[in-house]
C-alpha atoms as a PDB file:
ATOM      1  CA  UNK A   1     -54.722  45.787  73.988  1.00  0.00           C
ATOM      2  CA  UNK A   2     -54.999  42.082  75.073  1.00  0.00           C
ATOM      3  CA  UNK A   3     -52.255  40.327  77.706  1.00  0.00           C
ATOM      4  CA  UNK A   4     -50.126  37.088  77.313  1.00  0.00           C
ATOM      5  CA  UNK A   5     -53.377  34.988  78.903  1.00  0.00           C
ATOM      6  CA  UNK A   6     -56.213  36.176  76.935  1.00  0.00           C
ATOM      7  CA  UNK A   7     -54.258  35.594  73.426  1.00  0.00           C
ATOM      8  CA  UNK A   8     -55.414  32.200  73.255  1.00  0.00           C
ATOM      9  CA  UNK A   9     -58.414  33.046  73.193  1.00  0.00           C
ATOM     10  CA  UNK A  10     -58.275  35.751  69.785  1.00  0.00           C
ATOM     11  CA  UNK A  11     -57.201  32.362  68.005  1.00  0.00           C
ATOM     12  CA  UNK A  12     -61.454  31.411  67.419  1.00  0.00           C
ATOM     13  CA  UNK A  13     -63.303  32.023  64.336  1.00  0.00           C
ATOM     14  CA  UNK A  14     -66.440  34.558  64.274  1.00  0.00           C
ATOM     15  CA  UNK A  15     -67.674  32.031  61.229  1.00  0.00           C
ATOM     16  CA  UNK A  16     -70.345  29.910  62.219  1.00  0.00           C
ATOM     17  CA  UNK A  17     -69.056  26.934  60.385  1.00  0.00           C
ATOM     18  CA  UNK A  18     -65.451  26.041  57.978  1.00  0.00           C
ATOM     19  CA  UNK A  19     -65.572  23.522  55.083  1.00  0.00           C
ATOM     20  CA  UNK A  20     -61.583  22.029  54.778  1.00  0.00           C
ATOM     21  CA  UNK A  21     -62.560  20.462  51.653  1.00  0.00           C
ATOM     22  CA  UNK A  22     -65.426  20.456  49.111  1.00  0.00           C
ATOM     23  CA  UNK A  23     -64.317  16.298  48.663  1.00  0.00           C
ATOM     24  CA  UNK A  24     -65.193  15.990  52.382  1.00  0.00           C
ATOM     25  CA  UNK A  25     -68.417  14.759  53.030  1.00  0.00           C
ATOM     26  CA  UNK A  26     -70.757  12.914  55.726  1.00  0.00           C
ATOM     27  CA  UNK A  27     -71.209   9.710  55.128  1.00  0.00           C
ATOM     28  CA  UNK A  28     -74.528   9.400  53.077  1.00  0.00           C
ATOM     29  CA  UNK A  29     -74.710  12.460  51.674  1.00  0.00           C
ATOM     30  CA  UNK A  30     -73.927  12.938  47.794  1.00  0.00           C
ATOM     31  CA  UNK A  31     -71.283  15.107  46.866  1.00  0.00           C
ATOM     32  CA  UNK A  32     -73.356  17.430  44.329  1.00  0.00           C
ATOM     33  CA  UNK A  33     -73.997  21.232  44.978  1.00  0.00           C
ATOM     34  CA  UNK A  34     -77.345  21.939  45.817  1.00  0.00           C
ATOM     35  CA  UNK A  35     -78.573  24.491  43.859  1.00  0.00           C
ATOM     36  CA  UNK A  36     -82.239  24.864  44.472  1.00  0.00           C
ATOM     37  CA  UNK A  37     -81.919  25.560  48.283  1.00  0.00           C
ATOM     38  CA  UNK A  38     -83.973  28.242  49.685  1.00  0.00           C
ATOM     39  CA  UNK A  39     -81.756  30.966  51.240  1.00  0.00           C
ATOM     40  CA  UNK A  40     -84.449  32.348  53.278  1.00  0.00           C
ATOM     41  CA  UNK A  41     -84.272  29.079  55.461  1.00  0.00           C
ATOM     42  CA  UNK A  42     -80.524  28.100  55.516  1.00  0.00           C
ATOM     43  CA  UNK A  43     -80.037  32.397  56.634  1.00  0.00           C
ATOM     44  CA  UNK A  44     -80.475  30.851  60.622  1.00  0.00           C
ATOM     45  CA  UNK A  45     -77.095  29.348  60.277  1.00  0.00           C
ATOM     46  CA  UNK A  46     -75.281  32.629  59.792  1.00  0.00           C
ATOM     47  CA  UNK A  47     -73.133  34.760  61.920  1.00  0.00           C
ATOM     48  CA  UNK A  48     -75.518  37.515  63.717  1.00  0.00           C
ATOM     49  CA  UNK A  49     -73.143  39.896  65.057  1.00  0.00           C
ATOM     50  CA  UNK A  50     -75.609  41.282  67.374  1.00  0.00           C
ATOM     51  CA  UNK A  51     -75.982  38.861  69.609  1.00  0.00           C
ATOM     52  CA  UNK A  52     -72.289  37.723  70.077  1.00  0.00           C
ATOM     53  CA  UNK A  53     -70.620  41.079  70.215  1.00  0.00           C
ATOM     54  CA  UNK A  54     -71.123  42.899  74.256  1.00  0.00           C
ATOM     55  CA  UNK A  55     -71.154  46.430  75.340  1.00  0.00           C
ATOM     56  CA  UNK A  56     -68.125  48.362  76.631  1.00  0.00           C
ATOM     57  CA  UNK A  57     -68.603  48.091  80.822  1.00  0.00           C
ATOM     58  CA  UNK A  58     -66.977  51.971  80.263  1.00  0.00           C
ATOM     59  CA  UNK A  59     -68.598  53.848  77.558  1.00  0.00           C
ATOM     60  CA  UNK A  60     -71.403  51.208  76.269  1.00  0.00           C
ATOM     61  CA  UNK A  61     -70.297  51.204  72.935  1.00  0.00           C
ATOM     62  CA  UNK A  62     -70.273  47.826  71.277  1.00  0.00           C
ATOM     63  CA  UNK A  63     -66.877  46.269  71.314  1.00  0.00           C
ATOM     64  CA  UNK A  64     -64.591  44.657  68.397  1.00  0.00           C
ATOM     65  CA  UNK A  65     -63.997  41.302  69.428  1.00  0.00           C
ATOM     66  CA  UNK A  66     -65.937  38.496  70.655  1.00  0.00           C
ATOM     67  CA  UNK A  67     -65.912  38.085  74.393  1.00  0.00           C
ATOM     68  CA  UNK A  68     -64.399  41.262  75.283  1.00  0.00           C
ATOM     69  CA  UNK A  69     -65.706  43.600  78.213  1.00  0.00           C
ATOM     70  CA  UNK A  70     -64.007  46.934  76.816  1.00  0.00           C
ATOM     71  CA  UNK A  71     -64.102  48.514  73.962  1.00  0.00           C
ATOM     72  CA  UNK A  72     -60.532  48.944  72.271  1.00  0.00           C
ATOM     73  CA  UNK A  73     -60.344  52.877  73.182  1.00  0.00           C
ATOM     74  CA  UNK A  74     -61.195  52.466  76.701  1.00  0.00           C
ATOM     75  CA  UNK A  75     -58.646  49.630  76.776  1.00  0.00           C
ATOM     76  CA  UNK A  76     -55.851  51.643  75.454  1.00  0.00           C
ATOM     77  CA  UNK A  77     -56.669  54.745  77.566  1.00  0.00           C
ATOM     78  CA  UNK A  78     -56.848  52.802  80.685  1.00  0.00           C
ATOM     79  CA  UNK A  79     -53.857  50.700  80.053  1.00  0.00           C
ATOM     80  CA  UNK A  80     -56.011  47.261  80.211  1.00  0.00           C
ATOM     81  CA  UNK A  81     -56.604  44.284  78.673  1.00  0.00           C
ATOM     82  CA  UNK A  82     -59.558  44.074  76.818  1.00  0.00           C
ATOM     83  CA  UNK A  83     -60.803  40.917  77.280  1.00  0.00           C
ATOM     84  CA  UNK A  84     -60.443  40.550  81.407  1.00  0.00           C
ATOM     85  CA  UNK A  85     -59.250  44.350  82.587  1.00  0.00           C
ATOM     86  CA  UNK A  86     -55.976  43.357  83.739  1.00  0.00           C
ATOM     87  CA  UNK A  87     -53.703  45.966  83.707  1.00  0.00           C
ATOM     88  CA  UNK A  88     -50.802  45.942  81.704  1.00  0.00           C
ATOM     89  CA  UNK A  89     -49.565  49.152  81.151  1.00  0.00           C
ATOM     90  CA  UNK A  90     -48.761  51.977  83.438  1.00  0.00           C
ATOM     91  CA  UNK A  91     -50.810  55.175  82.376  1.00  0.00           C
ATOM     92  CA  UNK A  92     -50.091  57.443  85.357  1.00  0.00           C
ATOM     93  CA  UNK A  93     -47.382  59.134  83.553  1.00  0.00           C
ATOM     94  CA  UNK A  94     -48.024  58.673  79.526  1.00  0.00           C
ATOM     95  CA  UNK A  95     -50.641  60.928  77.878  1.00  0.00           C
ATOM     96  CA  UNK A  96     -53.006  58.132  76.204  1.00  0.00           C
ATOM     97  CA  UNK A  97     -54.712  60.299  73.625  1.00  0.00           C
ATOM     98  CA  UNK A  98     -56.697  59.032  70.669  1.00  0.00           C
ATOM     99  CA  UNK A  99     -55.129  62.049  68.363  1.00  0.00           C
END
């Protein structure tokens, strides 16, 4: 669960960088593919999910998304957003289960 406000931010990639076109390139730099590059070395340009995703301020579990503080079942049981714990739904009367 995520409010009005914090669905701007969903709209950001979890990649570390996107190519728009293979034709595209810096100026200076040939257009071939390079094919004896070492992966070993180019692997500290990659997404570690580790280090991006937080804990759940609830439960501690990891969460789903990047910069949310709750986890998405301690969201929906507590009626809040997960990104800033807003609430946005009233929960005193609904049963939230996870059934």
């Amino acid at each position: 669960m995520v409010c009005e406000k914090c669905e701007t931010k969903l709209s950001r990639l979890a990649t570390t960088t996107v190519r728009k076109s293979k034709l595209e390139t810096k100026p200076g730099q040939s257009s071939k593919k390079i094919t004896s590059e070492n992966k070993l070395l180019s692997a500290q340009e990659k997404f570690k999910a580790k280090e991006d995703f937080k804990k759940c301020r609830i439960c501690n579990h990891s969460t789903h998304k990047m910069g949310c503080h709750y986890c998405a079942t301690c969201a929906y049981q507590k009626g809040i957003c997960a990104m800033c714990g807003r609430k946005i739904t009233k929960v005193s009367l609904q049963r939230q289960s996870l059934e």
